[in-house]
PDB file of N, CA and C in Angstrom:
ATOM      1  N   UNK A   1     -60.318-205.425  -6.146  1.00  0.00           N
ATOM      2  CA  UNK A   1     -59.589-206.161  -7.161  1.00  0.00           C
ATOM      3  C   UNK A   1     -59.242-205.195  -8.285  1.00  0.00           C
ATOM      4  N   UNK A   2     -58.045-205.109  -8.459  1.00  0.00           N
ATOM      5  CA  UNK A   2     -58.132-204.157  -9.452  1.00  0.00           C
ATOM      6  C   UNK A   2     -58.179-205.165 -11.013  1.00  0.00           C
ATOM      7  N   UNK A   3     -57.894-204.249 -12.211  1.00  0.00           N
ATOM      8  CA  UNK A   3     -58.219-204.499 -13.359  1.00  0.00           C
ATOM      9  C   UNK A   3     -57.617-205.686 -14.196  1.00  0.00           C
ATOM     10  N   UNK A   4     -56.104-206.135 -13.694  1.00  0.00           N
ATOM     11  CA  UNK A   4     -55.234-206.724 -14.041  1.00  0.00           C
ATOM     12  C   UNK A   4     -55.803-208.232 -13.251  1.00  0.00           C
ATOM     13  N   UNK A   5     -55.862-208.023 -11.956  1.00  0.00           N
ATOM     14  CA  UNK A   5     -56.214-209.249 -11.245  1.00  0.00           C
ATOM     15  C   UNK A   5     -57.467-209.874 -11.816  1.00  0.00           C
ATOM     16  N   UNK A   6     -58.104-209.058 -12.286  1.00  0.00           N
ATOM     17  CA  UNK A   6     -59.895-209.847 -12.861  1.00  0.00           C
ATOM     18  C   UNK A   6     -59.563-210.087 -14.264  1.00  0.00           C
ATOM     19  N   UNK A   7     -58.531-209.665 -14.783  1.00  0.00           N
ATOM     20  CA  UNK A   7     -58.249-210.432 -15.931  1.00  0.00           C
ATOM     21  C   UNK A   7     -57.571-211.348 -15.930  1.00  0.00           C
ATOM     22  N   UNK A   8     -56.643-211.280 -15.110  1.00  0.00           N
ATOM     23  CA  UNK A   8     -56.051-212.919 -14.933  1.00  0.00           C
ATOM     24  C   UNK A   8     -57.189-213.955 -14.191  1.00  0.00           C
ATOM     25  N   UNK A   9     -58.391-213.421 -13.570  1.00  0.00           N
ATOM     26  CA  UNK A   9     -58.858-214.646 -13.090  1.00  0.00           C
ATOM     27  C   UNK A   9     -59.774-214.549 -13.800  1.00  0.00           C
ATOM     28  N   UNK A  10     -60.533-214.132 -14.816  1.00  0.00           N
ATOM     29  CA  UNK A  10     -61.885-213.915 -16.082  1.00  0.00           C
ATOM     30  C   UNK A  10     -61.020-214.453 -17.137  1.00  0.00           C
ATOM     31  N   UNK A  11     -59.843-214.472 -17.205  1.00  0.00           N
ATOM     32  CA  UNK A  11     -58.892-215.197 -18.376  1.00  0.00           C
ATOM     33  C   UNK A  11     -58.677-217.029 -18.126  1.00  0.00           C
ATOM     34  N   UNK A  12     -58.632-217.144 -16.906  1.00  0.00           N
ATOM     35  CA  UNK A  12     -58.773-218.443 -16.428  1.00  0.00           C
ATOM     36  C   UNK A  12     -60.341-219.440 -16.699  1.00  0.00           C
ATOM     37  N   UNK A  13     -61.316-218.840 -16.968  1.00  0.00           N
ATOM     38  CA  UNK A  13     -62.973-219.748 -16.396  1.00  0.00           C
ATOM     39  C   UNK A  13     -63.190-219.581 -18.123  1.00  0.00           C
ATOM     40  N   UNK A  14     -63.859-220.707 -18.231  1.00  0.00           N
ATOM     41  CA  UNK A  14     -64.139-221.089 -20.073  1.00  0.00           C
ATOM     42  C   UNK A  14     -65.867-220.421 -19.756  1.00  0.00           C
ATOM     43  N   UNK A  15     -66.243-218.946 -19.513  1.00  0.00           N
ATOM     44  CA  UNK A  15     -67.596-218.841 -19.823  1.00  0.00           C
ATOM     45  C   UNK A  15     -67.725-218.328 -20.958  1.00  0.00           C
ATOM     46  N   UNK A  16     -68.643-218.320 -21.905  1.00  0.00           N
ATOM     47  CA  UNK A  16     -69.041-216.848 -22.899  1.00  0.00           C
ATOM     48  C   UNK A  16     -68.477-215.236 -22.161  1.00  0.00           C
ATOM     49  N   UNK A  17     -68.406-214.849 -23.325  1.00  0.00           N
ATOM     50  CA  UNK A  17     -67.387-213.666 -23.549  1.00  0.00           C
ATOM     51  C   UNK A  17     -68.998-212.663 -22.481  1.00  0.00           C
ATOM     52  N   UNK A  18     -70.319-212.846 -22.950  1.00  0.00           N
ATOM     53  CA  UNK A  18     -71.012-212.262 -21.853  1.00  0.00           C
ATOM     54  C   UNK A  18     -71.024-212.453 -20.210  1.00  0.00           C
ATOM     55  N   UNK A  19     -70.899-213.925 -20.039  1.00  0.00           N
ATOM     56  CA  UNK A  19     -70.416-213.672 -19.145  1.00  0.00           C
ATOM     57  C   UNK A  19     -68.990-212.753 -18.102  1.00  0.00           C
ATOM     58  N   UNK A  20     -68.651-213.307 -19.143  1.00  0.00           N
ATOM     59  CA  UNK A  20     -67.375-212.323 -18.534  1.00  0.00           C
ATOM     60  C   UNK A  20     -67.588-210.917 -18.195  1.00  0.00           C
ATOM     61  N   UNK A  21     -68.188-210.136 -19.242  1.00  0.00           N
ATOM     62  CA  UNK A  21     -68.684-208.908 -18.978  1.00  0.00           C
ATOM     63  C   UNK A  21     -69.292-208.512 -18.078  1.00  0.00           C
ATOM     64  N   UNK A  22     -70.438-209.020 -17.280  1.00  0.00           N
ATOM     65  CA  UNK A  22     -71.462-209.263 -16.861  1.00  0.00           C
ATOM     66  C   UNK A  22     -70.743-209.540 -15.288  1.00  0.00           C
ATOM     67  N   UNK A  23     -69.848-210.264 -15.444  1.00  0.00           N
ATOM     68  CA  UNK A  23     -69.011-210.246 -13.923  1.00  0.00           C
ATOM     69  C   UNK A  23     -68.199-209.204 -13.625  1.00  0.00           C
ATOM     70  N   UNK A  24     -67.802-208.658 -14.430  1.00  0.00           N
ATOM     71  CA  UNK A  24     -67.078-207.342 -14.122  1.00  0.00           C
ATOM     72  C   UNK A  24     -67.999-206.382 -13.974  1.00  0.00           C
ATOM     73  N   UNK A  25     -69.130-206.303 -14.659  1.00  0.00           N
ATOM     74  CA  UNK A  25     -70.104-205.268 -14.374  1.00  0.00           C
ATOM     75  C   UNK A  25     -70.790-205.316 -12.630  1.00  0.00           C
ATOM     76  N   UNK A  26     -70.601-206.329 -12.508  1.00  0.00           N
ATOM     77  CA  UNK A  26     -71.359-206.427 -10.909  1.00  0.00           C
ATOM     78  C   UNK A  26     -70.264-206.301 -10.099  1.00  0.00           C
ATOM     79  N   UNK A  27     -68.810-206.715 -10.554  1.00  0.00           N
ATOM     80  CA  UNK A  27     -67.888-206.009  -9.773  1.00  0.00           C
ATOM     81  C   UNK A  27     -67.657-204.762  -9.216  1.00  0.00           C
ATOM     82  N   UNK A  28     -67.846-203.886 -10.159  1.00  0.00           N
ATOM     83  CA  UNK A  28     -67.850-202.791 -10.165  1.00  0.00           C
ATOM     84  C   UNK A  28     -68.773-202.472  -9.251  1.00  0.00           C
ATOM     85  N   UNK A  29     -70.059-202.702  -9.957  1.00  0.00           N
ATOM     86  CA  UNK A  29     -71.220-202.088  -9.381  1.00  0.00           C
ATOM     87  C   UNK A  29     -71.056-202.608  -7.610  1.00  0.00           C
ATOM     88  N   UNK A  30     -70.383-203.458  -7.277  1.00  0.00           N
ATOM     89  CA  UNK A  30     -70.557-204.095  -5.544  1.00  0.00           C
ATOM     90  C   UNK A  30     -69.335-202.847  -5.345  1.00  0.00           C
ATOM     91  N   UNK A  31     -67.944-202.390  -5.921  1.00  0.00           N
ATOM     92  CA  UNK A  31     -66.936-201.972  -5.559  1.00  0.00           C
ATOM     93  C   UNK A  31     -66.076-203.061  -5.053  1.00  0.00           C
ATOM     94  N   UNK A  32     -65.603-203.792  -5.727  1.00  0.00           N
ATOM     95  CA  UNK A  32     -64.751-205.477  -5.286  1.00  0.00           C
ATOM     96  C   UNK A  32     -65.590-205.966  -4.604  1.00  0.00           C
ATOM     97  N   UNK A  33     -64.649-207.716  -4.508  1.00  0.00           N
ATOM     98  CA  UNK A  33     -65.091-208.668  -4.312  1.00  0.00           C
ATOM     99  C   UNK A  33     -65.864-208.599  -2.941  1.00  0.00           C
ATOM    100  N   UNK A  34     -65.577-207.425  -1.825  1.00  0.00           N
ATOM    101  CA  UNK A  34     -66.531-208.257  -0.762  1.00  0.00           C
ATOM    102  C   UNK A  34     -67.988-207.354  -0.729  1.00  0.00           C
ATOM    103  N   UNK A  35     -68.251-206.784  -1.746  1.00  0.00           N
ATOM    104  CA  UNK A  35     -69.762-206.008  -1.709  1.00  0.00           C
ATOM    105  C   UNK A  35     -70.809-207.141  -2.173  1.00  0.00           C
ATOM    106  N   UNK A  36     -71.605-206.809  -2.435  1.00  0.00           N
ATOM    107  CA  UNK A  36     -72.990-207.502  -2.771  1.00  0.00           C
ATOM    108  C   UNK A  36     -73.796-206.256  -4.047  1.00  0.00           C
ATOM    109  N   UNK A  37     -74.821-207.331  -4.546  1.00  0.00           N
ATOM    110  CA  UNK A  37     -75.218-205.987  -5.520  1.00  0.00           C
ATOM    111  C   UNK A  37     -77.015-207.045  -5.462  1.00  0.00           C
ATOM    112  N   UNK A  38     -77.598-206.204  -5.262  1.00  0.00           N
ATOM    113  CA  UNK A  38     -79.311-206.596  -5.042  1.00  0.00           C
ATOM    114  C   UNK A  38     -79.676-206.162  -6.163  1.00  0.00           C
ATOM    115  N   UNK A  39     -79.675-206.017  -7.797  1.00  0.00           N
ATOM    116  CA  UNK A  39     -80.650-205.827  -8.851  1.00  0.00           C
ATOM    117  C   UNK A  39     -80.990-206.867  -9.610  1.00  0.00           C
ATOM    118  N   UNK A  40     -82.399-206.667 -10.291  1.00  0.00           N
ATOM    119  CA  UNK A  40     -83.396-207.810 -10.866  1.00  0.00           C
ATOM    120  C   UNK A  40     -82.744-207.895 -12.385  1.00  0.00           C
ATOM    121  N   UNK A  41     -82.737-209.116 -12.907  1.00  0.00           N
ATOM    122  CA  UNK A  41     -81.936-209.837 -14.078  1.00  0.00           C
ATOM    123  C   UNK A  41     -82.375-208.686 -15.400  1.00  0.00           C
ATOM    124  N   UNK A  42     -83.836-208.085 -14.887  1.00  0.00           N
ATOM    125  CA  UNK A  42     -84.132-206.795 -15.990  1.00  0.00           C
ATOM    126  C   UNK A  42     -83.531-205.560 -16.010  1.00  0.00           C
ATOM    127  N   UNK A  43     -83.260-205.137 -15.057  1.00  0.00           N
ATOM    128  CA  UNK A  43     -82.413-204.007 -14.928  1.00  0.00           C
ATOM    129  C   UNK A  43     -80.721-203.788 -14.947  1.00  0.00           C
ATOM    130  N   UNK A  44     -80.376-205.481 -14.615  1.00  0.00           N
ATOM    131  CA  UNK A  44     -78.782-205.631 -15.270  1.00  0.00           C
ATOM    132  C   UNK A  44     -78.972-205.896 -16.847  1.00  0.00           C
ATOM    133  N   UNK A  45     -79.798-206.566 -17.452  1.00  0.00           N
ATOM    134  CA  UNK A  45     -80.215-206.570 -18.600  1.00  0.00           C
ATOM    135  C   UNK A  45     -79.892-204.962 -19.193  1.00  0.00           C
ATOM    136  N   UNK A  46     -80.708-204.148 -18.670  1.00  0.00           N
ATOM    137  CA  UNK A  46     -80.338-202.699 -19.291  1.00  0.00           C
ATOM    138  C   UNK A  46     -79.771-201.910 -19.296  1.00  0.00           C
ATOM    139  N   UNK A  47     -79.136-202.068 -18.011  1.00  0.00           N
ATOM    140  CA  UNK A  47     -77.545-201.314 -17.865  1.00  0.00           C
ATOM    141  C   UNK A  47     -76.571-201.982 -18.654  1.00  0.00           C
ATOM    142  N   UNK A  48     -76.241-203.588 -18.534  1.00  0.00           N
ATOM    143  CA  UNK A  48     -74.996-203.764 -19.825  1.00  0.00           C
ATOM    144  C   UNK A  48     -75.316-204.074 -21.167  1.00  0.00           C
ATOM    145  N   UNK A  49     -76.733-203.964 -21.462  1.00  0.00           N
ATOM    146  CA  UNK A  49     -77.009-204.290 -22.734  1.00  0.00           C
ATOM    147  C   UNK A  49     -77.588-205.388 -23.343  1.00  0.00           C
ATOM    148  N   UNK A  50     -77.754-206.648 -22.720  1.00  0.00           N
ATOM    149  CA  UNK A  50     -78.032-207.978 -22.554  1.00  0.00           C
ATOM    150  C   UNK A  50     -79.703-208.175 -22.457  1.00  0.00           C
ATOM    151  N   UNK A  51     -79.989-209.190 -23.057  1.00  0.00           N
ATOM    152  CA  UNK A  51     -81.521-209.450 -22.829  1.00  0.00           C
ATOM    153  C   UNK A  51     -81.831-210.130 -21.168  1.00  0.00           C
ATOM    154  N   UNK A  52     -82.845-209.801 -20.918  1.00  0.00           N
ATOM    155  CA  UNK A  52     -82.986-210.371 -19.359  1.00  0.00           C
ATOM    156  C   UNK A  52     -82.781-211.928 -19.071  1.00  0.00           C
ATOM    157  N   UNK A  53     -83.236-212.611 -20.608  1.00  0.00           N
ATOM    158  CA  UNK A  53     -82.905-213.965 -20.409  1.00  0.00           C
ATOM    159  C   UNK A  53     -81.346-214.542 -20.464  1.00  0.00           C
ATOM    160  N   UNK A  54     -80.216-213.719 -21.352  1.00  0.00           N
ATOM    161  CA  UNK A  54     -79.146-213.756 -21.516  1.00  0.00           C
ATOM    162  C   UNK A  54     -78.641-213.226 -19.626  1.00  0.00           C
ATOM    163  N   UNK A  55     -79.115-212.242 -19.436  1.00  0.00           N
ATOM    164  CA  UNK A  55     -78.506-211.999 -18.151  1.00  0.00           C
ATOM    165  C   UNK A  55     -78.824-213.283 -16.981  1.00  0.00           C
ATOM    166  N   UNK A  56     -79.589-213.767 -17.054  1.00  0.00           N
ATOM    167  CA  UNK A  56     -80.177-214.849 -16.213  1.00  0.00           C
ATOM    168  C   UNK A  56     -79.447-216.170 -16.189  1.00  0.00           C
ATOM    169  N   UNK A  57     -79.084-216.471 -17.330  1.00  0.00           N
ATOM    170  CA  UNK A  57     -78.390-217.479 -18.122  1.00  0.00           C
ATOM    171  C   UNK A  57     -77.120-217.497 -17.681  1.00  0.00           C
ATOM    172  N   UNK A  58     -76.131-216.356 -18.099  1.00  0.00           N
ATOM    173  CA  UNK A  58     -74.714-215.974 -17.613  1.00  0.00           C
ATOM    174  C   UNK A  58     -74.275-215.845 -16.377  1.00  0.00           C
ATOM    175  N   UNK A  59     -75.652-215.443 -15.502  1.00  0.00           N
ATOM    176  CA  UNK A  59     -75.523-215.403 -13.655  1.00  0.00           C
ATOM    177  C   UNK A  59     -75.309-216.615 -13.263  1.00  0.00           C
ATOM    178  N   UNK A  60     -76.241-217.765 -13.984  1.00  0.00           N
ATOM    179  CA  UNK A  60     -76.457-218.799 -13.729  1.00  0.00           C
ATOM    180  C   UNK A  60     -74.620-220.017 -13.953  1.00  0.00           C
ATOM    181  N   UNK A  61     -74.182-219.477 -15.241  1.00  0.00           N
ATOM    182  CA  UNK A  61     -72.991-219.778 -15.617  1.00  0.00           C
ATOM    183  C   UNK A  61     -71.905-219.357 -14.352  1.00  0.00           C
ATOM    184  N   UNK A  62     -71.988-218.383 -13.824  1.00  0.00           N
ATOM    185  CA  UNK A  62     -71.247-217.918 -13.396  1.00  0.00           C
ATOM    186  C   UNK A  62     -71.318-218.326 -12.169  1.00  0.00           C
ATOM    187  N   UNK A  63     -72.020-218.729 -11.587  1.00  0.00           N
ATOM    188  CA  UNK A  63     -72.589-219.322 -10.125  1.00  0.00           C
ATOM    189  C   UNK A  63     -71.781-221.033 -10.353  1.00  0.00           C
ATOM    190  N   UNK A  64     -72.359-221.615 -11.476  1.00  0.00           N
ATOM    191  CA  UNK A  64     -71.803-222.943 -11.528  1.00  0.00           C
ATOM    192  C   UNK A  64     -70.580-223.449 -11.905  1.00  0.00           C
ATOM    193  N   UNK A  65     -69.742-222.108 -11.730  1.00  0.00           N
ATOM    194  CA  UNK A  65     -68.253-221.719 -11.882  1.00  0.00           C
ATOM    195  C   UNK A  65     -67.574-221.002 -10.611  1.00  0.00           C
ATOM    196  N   UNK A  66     -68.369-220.942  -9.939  1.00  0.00           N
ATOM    197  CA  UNK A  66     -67.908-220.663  -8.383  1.00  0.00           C
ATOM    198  C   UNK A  66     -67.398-219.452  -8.487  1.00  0.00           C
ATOM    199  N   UNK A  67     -68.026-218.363  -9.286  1.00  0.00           N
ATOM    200  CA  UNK A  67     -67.633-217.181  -8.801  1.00  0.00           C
ATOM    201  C   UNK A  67     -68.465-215.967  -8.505  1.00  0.00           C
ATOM    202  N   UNK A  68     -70.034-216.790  -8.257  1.00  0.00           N
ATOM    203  CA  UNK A  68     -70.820-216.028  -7.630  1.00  0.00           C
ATOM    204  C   UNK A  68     -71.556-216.787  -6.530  1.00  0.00           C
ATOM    205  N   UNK A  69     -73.101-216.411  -5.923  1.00  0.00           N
ATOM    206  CA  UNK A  69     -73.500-217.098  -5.163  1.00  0.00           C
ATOM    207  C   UNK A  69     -74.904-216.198  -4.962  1.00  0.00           C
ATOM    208  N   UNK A  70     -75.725-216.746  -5.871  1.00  0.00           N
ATOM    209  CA  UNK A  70     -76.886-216.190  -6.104  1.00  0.00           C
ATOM    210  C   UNK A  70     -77.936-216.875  -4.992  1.00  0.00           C
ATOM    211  N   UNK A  71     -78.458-216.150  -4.129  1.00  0.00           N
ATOM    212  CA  UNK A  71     -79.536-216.460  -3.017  1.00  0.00           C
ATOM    213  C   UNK A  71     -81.123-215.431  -3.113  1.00  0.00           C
ATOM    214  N   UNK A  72     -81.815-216.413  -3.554  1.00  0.00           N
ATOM    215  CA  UNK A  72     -83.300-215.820  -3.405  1.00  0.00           C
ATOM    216  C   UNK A  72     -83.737-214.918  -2.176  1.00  0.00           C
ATOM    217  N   UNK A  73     -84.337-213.901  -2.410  1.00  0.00           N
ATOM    218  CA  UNK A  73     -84.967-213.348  -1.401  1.00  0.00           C
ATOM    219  C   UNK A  73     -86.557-213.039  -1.573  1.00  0.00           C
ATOM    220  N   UNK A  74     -87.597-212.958  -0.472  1.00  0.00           N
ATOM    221  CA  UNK A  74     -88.655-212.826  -0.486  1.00  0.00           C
ATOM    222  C   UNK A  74     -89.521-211.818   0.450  1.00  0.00           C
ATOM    223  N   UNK A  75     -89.811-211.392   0.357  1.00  0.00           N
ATOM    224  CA  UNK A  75     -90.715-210.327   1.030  1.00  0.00           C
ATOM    225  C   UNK A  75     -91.615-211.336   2.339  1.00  0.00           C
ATOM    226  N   UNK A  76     -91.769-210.691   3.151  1.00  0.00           N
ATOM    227  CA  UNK A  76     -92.823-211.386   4.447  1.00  0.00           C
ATOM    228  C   UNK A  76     -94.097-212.236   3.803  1.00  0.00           C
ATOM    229  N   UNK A  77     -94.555-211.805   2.981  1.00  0.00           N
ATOM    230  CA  UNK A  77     -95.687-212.185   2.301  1.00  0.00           C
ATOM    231  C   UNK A  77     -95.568-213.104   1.231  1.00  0.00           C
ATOM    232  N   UNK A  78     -93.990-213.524   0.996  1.00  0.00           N
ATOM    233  CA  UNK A  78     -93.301-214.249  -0.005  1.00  0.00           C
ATOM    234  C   UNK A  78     -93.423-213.844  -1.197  1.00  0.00           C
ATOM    235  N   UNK A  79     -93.727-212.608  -1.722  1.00  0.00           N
ATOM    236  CA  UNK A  79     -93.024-211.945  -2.972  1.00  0.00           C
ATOM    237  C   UNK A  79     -91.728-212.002  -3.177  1.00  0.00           C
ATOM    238  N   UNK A  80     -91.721-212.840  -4.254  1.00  0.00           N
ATOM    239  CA  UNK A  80     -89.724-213.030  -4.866  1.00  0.00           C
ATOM    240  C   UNK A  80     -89.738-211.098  -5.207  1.00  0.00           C
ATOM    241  N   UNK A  81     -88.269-211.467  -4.474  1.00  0.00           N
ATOM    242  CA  UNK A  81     -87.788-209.856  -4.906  1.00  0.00           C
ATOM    243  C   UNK A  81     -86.184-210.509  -5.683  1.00  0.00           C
ATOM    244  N   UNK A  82     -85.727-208.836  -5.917  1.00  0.00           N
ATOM    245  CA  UNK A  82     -84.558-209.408  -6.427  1.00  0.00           C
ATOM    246  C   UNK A  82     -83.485-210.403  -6.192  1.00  0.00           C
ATOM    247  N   UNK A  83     -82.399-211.587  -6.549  1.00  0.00           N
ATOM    248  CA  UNK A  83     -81.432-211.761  -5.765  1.00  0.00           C
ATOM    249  C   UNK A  83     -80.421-211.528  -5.103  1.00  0.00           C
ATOM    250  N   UNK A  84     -80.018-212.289  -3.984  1.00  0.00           N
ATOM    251  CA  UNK A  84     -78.548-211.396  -3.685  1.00  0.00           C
ATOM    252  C   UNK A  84     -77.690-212.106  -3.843  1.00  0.00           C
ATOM    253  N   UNK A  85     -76.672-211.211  -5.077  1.00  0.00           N
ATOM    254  CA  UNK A  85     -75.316-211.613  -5.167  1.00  0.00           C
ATOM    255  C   UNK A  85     -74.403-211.502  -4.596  1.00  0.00           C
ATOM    256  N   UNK A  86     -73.593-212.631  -4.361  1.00  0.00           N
ATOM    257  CA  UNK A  86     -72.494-212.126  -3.478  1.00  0.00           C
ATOM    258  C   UNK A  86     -71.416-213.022  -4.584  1.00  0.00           C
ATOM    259  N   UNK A  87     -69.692-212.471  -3.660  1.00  0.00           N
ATOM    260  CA  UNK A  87     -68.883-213.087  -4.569  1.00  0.00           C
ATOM    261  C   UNK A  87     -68.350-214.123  -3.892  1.00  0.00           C
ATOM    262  N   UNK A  88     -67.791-214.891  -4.783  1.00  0.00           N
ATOM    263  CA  UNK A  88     -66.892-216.086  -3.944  1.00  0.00           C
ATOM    264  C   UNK A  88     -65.311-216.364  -3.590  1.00  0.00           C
TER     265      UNK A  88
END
C-alpha cells in the first residue's frame, strides 16, 4: 500500500490520531497489507512512543474498526505469548 492509499483509507475511520499512527507503524513494520507483525503491546509501546496501555487500547480500536485482527497465541504449556496481527 503505498502512502497516499493509507491516507485515504486512515482519513476515512473516526479513531484517535494514535491510532492512526500506530496502524501505519505495523504497516510498515509487516511491509503492506498482507504481512503479519508478532510484537508484545510493550515493545510497540517503545518503538512508537506510546504507553503499553495506550498501545493496547488503539489495537483494540483498531480491530473494532475492521482493520486489524488480533489473535492470541500460546505456547504448548499455555504461556500467552505475543499476538498475531494480521490485516483486514
Amino acid at each position: 500500500m503505498n502512502d497516499l492509499a493509507r491516507y485515504r483509507l486512515l482519513a476515512g475511520v473516526s479513531v484517535p490520531p494514535a491510532a492512526k499512527l500506530l496502524y501505519s507503524y505495523l504497516l510498515d513494520r509487516a511491509g503492506g497489507r498482507n504481512g503479519t507483525v508478532l510484537l508484545s503491546s510493550r515493545r510497540l509501546a517503545a518503538e512508537v512512543g506510546l504507553s503499553a496501555s495506550a498501545v493496547r487500547r488503539n489495537l483494540h480500536r483498531l480491530q473494532q474498526n475492521g482493520l486489524i485482527r488480533l489473535t492470541p497465541r500460546y505456547s504448548e504449556e499455555g504461556i500467552r505469548l505475543t499476538n498475531h496481527i494480521t490485516f483486514v
